[in-house]
N, C-alpha and C. Protein backbone atom coordinates (compact mmCIF):
# COMPACT_ATOMS: atom_id res chain seq x y z
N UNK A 1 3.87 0.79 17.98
CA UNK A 1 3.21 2.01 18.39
C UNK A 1 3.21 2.03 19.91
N UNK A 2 2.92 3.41 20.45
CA UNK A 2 3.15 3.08 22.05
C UNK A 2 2.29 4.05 22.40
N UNK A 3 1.71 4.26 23.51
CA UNK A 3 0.81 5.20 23.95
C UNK A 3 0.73 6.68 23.71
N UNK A 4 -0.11 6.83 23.37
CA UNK A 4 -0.02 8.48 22.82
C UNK A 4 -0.26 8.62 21.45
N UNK A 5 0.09 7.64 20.81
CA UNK A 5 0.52 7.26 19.25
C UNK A 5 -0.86 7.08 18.39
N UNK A 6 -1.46 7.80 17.53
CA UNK A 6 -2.87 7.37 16.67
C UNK A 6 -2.48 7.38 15.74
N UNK A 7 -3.35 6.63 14.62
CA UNK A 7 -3.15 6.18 13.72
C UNK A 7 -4.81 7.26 13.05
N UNK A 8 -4.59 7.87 11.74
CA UNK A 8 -5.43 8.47 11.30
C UNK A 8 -5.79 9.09 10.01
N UNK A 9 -6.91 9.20 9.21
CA UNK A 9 -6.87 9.64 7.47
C UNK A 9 -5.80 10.51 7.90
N UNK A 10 -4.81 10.86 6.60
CA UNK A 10 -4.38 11.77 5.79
C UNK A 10 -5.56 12.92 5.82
N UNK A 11 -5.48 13.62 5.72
CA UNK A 11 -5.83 15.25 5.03
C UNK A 11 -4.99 15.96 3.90
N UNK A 12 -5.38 16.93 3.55
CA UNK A 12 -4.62 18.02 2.61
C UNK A 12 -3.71 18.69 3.70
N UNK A 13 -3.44 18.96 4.60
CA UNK A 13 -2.97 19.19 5.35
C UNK A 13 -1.89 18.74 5.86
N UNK A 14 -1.73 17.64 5.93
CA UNK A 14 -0.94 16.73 5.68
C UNK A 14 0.58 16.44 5.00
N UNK A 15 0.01 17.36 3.59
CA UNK A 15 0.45 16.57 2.30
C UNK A 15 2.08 16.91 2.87
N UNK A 16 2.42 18.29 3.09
CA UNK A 16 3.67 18.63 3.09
C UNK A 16 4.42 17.55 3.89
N UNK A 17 4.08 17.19 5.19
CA UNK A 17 4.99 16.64 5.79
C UNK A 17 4.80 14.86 5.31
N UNK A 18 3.96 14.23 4.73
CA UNK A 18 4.19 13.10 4.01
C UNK A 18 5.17 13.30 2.94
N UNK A 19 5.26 14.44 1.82
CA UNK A 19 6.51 14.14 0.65
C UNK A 19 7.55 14.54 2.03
N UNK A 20 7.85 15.27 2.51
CA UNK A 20 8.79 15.03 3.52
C UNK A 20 9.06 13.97 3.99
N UNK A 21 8.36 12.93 4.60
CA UNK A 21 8.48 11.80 4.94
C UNK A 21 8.73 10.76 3.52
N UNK A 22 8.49 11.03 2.91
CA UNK A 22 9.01 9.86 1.78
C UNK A 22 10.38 10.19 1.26
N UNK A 23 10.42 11.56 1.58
CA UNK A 23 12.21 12.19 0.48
C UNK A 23 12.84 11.43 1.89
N UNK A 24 12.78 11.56 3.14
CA UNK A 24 14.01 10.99 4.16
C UNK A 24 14.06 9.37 3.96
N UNK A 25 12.71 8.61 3.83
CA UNK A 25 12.19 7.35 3.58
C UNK A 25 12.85 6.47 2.37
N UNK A 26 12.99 7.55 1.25
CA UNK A 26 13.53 7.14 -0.13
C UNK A 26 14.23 7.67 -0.60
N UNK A 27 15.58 8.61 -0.02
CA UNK A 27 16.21 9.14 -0.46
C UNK A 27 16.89 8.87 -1.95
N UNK A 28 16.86 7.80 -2.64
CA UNK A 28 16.83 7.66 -4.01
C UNK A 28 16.09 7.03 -5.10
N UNK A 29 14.66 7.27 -4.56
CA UNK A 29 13.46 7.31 -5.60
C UNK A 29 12.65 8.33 -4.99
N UNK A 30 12.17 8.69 -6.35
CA UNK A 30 11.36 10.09 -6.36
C UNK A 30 9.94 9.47 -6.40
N UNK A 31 9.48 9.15 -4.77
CA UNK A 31 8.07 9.12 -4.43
C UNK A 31 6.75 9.77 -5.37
N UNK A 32 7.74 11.17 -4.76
CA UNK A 32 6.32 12.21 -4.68
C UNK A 32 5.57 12.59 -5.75
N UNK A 33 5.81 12.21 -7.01
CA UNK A 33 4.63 12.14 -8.22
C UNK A 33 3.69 11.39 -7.69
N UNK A 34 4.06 9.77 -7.61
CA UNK A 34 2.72 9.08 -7.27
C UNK A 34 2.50 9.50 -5.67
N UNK A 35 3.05 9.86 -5.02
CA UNK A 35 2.17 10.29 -3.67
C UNK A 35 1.25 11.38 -3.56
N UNK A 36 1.74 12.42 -4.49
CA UNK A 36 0.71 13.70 -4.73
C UNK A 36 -0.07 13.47 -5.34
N UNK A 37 -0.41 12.07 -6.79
CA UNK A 37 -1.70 11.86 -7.32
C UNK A 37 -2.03 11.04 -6.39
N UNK A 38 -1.70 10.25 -5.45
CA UNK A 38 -2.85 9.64 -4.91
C UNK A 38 -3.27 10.23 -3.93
N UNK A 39 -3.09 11.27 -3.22
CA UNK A 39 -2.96 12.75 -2.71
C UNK A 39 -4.90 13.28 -3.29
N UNK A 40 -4.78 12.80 -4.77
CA UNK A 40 -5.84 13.48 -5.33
C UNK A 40 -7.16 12.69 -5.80
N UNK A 41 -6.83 10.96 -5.76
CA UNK A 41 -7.54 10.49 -6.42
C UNK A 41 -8.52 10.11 -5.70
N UNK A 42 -9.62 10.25 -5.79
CA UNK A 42 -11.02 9.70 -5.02
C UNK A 42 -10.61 7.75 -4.34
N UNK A 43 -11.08 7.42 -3.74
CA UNK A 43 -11.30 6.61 -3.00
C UNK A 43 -9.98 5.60 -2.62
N UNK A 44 -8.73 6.54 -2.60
CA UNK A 44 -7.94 6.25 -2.27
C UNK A 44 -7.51 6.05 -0.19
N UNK A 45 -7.25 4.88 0.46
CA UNK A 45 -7.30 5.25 1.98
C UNK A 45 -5.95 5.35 2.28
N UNK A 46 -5.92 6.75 2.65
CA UNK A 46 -4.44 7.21 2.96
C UNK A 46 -4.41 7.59 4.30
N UNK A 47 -3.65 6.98 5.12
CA UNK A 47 -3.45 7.04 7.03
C UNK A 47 -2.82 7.20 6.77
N UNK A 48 -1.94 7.78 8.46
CA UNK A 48 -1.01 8.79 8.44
C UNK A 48 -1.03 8.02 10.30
N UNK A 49 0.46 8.25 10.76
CA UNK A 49 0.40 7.46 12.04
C UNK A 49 1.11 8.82 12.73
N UNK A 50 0.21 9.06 14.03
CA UNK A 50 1.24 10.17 14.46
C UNK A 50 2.32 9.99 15.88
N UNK A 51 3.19 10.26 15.76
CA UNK A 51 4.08 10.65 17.22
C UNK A 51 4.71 11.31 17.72
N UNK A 52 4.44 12.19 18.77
CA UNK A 52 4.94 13.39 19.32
C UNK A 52 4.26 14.55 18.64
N UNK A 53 3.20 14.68 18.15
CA UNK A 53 2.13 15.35 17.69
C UNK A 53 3.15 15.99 16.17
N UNK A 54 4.10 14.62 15.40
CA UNK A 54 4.29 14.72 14.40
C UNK A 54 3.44 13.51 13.15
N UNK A 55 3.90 13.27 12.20
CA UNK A 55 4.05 12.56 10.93
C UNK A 55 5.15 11.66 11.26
N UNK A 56 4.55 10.26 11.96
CA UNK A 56 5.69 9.24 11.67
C UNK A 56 5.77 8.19 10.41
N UNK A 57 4.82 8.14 10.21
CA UNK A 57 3.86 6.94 8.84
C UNK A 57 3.54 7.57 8.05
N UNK A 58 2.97 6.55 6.73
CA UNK A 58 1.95 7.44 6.36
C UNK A 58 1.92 5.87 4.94
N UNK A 59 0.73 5.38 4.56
CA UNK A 59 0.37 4.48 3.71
C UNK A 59 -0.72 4.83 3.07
N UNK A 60 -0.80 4.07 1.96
CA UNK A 60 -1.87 4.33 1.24
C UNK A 60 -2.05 2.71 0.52
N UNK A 61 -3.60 2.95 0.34
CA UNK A 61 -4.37 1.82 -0.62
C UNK A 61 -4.88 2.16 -1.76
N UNK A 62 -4.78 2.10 -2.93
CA UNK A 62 -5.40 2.45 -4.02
C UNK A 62 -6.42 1.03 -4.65
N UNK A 63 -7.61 1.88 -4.91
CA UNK A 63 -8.88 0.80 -4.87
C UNK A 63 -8.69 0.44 -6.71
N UNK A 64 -8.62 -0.90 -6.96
CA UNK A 64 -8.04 -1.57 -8.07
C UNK A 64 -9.26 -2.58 -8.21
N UNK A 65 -9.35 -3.28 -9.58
CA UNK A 65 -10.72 -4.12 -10.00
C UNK A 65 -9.25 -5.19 -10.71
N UNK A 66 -10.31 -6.29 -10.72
CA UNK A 66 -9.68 -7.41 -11.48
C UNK A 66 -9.99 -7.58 -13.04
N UNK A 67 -9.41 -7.88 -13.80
CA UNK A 67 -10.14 -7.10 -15.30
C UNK A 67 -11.36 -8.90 -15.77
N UNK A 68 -12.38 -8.30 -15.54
CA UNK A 68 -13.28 -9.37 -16.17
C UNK A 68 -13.83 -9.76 -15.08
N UNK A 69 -13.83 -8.82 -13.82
CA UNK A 69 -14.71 -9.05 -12.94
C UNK A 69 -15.23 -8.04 -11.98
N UNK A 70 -15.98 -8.60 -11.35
CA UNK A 70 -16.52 -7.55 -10.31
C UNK A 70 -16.24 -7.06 -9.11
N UNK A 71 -14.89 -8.25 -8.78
CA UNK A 71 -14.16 -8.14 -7.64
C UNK A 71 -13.54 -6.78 -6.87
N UNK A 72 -13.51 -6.45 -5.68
CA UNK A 72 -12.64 -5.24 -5.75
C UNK A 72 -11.70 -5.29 -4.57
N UNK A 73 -10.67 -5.16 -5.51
CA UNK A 73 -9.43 -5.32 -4.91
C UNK A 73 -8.55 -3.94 -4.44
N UNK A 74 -7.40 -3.97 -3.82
CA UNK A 74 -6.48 -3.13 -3.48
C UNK A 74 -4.89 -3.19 -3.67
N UNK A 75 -4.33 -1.53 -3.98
CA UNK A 75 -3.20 -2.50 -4.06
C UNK A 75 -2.22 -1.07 -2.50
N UNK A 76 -1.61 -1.89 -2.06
CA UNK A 76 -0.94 -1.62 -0.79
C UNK A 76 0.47 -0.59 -1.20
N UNK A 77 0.40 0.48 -1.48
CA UNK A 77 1.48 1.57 -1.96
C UNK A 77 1.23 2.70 -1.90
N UNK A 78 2.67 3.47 -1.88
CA UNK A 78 3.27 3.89 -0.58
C UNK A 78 3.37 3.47 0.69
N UNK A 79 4.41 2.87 1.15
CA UNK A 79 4.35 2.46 2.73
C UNK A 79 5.14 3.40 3.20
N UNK A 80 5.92 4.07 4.43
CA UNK A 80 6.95 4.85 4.55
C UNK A 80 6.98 5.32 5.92
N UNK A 81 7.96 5.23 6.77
CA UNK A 81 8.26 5.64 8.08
C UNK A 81 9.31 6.60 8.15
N UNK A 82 9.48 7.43 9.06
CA UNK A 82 10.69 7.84 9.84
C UNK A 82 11.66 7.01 9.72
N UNK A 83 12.72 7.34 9.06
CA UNK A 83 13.83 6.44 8.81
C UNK A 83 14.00 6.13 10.31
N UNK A 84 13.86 7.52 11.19
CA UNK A 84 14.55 7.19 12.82
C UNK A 84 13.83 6.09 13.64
N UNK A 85 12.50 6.13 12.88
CA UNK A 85 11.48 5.39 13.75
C UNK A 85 11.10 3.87 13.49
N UNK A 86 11.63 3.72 12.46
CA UNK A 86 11.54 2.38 11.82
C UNK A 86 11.91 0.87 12.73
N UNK A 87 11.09 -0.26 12.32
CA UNK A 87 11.28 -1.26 13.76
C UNK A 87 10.71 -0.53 14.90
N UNK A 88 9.94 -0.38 14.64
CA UNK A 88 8.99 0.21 15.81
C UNK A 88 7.24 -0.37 15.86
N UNK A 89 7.45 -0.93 15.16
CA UNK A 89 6.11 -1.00 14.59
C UNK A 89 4.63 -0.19 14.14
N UNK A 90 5.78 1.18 13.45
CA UNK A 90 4.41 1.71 13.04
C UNK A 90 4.01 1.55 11.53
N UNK A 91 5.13 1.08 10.99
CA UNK A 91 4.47 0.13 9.70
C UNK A 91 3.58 -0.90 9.68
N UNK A 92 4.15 -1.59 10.48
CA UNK A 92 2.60 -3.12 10.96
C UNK A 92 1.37 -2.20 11.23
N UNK A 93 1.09 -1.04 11.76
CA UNK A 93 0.19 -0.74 12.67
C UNK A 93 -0.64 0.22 11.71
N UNK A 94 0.23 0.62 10.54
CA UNK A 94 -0.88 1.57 9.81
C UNK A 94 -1.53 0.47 8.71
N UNK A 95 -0.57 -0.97 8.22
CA UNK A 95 -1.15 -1.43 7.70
C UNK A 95 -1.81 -2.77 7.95
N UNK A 96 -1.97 -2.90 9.50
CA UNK A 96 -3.13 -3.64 10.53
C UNK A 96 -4.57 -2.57 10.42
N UNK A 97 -4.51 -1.58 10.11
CA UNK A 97 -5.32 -0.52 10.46
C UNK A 97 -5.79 -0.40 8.91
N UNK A 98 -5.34 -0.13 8.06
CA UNK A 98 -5.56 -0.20 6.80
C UNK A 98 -6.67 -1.23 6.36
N UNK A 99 -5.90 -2.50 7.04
CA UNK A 99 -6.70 -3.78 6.25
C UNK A 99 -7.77 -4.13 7.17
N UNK A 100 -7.82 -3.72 8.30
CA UNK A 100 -9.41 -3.40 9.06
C UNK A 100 -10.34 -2.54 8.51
N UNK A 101 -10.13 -1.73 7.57
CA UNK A 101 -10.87 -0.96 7.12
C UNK A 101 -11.48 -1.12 6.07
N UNK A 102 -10.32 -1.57 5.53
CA UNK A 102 -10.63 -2.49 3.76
C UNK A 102 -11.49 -3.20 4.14
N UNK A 103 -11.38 -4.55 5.00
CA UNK A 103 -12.39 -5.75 5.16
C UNK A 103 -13.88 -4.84 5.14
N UNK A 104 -13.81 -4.27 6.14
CA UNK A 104 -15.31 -3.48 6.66
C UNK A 104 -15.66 -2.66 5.93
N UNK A 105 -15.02 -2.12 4.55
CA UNK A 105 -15.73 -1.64 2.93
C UNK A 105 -15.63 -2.84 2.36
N UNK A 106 -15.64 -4.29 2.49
CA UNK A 106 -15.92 -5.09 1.88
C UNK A 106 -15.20 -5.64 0.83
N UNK A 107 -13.67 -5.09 0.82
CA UNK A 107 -12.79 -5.33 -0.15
C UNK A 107 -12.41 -6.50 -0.02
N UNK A 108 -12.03 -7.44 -1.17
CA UNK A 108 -11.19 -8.95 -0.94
C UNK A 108 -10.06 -9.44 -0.89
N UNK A 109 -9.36 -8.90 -1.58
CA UNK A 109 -7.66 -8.69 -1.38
C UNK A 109 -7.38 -7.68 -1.41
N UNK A 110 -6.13 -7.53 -0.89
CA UNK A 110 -5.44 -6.92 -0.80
C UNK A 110 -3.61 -6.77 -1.62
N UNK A 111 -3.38 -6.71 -2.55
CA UNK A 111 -2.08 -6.63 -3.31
C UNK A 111 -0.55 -5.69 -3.15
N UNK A 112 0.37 -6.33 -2.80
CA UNK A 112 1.52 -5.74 -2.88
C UNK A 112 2.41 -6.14 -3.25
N UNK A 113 3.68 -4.90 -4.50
CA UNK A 113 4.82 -5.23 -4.31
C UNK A 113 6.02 -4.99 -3.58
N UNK A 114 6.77 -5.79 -2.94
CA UNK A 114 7.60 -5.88 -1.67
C UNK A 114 8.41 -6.32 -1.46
N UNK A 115 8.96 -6.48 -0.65
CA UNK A 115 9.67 -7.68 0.68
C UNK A 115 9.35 -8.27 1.22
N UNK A 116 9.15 -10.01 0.35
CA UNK A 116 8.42 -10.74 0.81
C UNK A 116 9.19 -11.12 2.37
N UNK A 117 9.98 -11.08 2.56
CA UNK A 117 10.29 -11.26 4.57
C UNK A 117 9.95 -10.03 5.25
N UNK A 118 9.17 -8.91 5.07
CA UNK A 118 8.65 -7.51 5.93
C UNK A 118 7.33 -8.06 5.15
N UNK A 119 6.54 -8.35 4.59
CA UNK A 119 5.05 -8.21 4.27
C UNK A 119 4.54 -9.63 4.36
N UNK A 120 5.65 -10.64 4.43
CA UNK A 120 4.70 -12.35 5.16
C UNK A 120 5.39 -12.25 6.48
N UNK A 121 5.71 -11.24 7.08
CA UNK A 121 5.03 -11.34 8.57
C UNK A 121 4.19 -10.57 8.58
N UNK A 122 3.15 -9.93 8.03
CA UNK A 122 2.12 -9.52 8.13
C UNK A 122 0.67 -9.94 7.51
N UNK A 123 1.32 -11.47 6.98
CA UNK A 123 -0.05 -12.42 6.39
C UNK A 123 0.27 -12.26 4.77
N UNK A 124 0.72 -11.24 4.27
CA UNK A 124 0.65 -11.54 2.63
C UNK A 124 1.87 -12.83 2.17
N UNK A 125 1.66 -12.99 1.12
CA UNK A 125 2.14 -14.48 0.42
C UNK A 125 1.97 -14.30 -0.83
N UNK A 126 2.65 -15.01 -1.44
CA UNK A 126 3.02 -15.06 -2.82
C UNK A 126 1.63 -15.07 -4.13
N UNK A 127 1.62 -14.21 -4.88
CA UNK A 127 0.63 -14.43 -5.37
C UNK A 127 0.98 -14.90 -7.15
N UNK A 128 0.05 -15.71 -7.35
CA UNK A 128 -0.26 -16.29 -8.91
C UNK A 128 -1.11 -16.15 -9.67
N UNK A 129 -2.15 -16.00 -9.10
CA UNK A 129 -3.63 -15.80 -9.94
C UNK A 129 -3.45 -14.23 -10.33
N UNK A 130 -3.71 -13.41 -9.55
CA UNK A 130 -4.10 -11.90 -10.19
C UNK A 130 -2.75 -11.45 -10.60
N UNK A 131 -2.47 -11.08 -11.58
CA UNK A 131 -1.29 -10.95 -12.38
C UNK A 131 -1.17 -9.20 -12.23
N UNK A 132 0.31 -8.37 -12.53
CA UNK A 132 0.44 -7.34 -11.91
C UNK A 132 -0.02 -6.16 -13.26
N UNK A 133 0.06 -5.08 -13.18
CA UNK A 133 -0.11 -4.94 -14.48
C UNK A 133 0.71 -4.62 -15.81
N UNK A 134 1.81 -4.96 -15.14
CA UNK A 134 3.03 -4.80 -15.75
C UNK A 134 3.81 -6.38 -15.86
N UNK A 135 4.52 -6.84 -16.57
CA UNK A 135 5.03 -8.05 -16.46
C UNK A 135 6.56 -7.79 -15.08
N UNK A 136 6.66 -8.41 -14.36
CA UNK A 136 7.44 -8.13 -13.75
C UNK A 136 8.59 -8.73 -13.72
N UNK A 137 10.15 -8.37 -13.37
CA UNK A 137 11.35 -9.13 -13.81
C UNK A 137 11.66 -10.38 -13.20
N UNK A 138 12.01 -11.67 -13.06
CA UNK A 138 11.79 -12.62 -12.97
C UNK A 138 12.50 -12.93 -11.26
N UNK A 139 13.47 -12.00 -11.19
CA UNK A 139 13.96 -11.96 -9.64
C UNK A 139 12.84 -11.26 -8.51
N UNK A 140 11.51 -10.36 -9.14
CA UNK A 140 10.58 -9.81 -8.77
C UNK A 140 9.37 -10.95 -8.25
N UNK A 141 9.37 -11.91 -9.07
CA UNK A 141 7.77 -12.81 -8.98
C UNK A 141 7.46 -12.99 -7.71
N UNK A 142 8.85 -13.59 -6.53
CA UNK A 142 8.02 -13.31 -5.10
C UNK A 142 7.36 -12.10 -4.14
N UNK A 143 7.87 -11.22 -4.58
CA UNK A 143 7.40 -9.75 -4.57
C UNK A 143 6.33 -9.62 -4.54
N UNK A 144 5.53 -9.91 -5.62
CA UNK A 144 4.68 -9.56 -6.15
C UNK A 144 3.40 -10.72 -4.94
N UNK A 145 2.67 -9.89 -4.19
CA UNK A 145 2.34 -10.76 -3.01
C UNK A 145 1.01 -10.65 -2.54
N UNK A 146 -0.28 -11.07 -1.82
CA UNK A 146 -1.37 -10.76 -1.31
C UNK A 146 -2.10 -11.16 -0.74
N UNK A 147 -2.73 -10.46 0.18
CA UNK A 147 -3.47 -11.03 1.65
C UNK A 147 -5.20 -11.03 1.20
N UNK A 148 -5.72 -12.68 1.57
CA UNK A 148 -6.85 -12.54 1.52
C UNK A 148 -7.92 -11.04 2.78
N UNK A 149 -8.57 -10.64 2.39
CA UNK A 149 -9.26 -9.87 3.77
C UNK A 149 -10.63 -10.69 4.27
N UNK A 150 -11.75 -11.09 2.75
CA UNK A 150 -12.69 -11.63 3.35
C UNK A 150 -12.69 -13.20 2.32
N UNK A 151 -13.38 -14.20 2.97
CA UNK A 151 -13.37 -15.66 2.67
C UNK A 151 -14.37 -15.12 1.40
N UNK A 152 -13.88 -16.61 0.66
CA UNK A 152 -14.68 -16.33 -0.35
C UNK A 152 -14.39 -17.55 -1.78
N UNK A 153 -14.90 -17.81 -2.84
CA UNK A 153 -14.31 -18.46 -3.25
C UNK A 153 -13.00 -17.96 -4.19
N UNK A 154 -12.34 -18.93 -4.82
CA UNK A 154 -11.52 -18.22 -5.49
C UNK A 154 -11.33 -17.44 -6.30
N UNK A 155 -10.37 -16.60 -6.34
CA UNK A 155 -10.58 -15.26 -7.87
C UNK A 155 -10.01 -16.28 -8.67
N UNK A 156 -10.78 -15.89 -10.01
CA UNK A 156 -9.79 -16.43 -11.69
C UNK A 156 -8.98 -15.45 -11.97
N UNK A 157 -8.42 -16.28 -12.25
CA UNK A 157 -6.71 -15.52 -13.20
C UNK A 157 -6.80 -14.68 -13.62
N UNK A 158 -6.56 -13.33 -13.21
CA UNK A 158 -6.70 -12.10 -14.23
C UNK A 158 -5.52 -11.27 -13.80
N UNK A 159 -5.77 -10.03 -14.49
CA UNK A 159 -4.81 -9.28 -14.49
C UNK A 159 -5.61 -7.45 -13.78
N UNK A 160 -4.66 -7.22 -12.65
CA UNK A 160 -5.20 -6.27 -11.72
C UNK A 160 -4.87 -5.19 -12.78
N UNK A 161 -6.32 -3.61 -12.58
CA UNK A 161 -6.37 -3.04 -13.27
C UNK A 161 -6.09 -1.75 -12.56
N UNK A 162 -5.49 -0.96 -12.52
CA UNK A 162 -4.77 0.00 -11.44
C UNK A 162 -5.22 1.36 -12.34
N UNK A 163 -5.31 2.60 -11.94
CA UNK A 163 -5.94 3.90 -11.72
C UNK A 163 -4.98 4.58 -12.74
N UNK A 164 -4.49 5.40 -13.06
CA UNK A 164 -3.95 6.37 -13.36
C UNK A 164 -2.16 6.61 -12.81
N UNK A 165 -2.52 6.94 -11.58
CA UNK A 165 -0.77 6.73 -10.84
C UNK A 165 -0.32 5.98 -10.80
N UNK A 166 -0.70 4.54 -11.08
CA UNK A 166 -0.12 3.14 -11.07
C UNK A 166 -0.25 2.84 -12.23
N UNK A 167 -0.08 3.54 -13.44
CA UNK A 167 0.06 2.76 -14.70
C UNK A 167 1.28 3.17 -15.62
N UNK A 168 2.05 3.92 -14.41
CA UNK A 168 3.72 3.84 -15.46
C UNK A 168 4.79 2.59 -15.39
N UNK A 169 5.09 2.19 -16.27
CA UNK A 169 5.60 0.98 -16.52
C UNK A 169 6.64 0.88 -15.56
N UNK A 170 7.11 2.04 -15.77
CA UNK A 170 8.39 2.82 -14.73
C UNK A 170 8.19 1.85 -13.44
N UNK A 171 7.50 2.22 -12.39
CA UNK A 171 6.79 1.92 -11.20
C UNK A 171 6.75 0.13 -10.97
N UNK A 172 7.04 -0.48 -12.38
CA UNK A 172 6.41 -2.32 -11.92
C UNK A 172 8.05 -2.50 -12.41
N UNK A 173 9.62 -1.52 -12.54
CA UNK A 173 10.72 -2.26 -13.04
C UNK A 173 11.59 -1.67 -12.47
N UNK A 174 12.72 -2.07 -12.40
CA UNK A 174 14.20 -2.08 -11.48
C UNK A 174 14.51 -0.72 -12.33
């Protein structure tokens, strides 16, 4: 990010130029179902990074429970830049900003699936205990990854319980 540059909620206002930003971002997956429900779902934290008084970013956290506990977790989806802008660091910076926010609502992890060499330079690591909610394909398991936010003791083994937009099977397979 470089001067001038904020990082800030999403709005409805918004929405257009985020599926914009995901169709240039993903030109061959179709984002924008799950970006427009999480677009809608209550306590979802969706930032948006701006530059040149455009839409360069734009991430989201969807607030997830561990099943058989009280824990509350997150899981880190949609990430998405300016194809042009990318290596710039406004991916690190919406989701440095993200997980400052999470900690300070008191959330404990944080969950993503990824690229584990783009998301363990940003502290996440391989995860074993909270299981995804989908079985995932076996070239996937390092993928599947997550950053503590606050100390604590350990979670038991369970299986993360995801909202509505995150429960097509579709979404956890190649």
């Amino acid at each position: 990010m470089t001067e001038g540059d904020a990082i800030r909620p999403a709005g409805p206002a918004d929405q257009p130029a985020i599926e914009t930003l995901y169709a240039a971002a993903f030109p061959q997956e179709d984002m924008l179902p799950v970006v427009r429900a999480l677009s809608e779902l209550a306590g979802v934290l969706s930032l948006v990074a701006l530059r040149g008084g455009g839409i360069a970013g734009h991430v989201a956290f969807t607030p997830c429970a561990l099943r058989g506990t009280a824990e509350r977790l997150a899981l880190l989806a949609p990430l998405a830049v300016t194809p042009a802008l990318q290596r710039r660091g406004i991916g690190r910076a919406l989701v440095s900003e993200g997980l400052a926010r999470l900690r300070v609502a008191g959330l404990r992890r944080v969950l993503v699936l990824g690229s584990p060499a783009y998301y363990g330079r940003l502290g996440f690591g391989t995860e074993r205990e909270v299981a995804p909610p989908y079985p995932l394909p076996a070239a996937w398991r390092d993928a599947w990854q997550s950053r503590e936010l606050c100390a604590g003791p350990p979670l038991p083994p369970g299986t993360l319980i995801v909202p509505p937009p995150w429960q097509s099977r579709a979404l956890w397979a190649p």
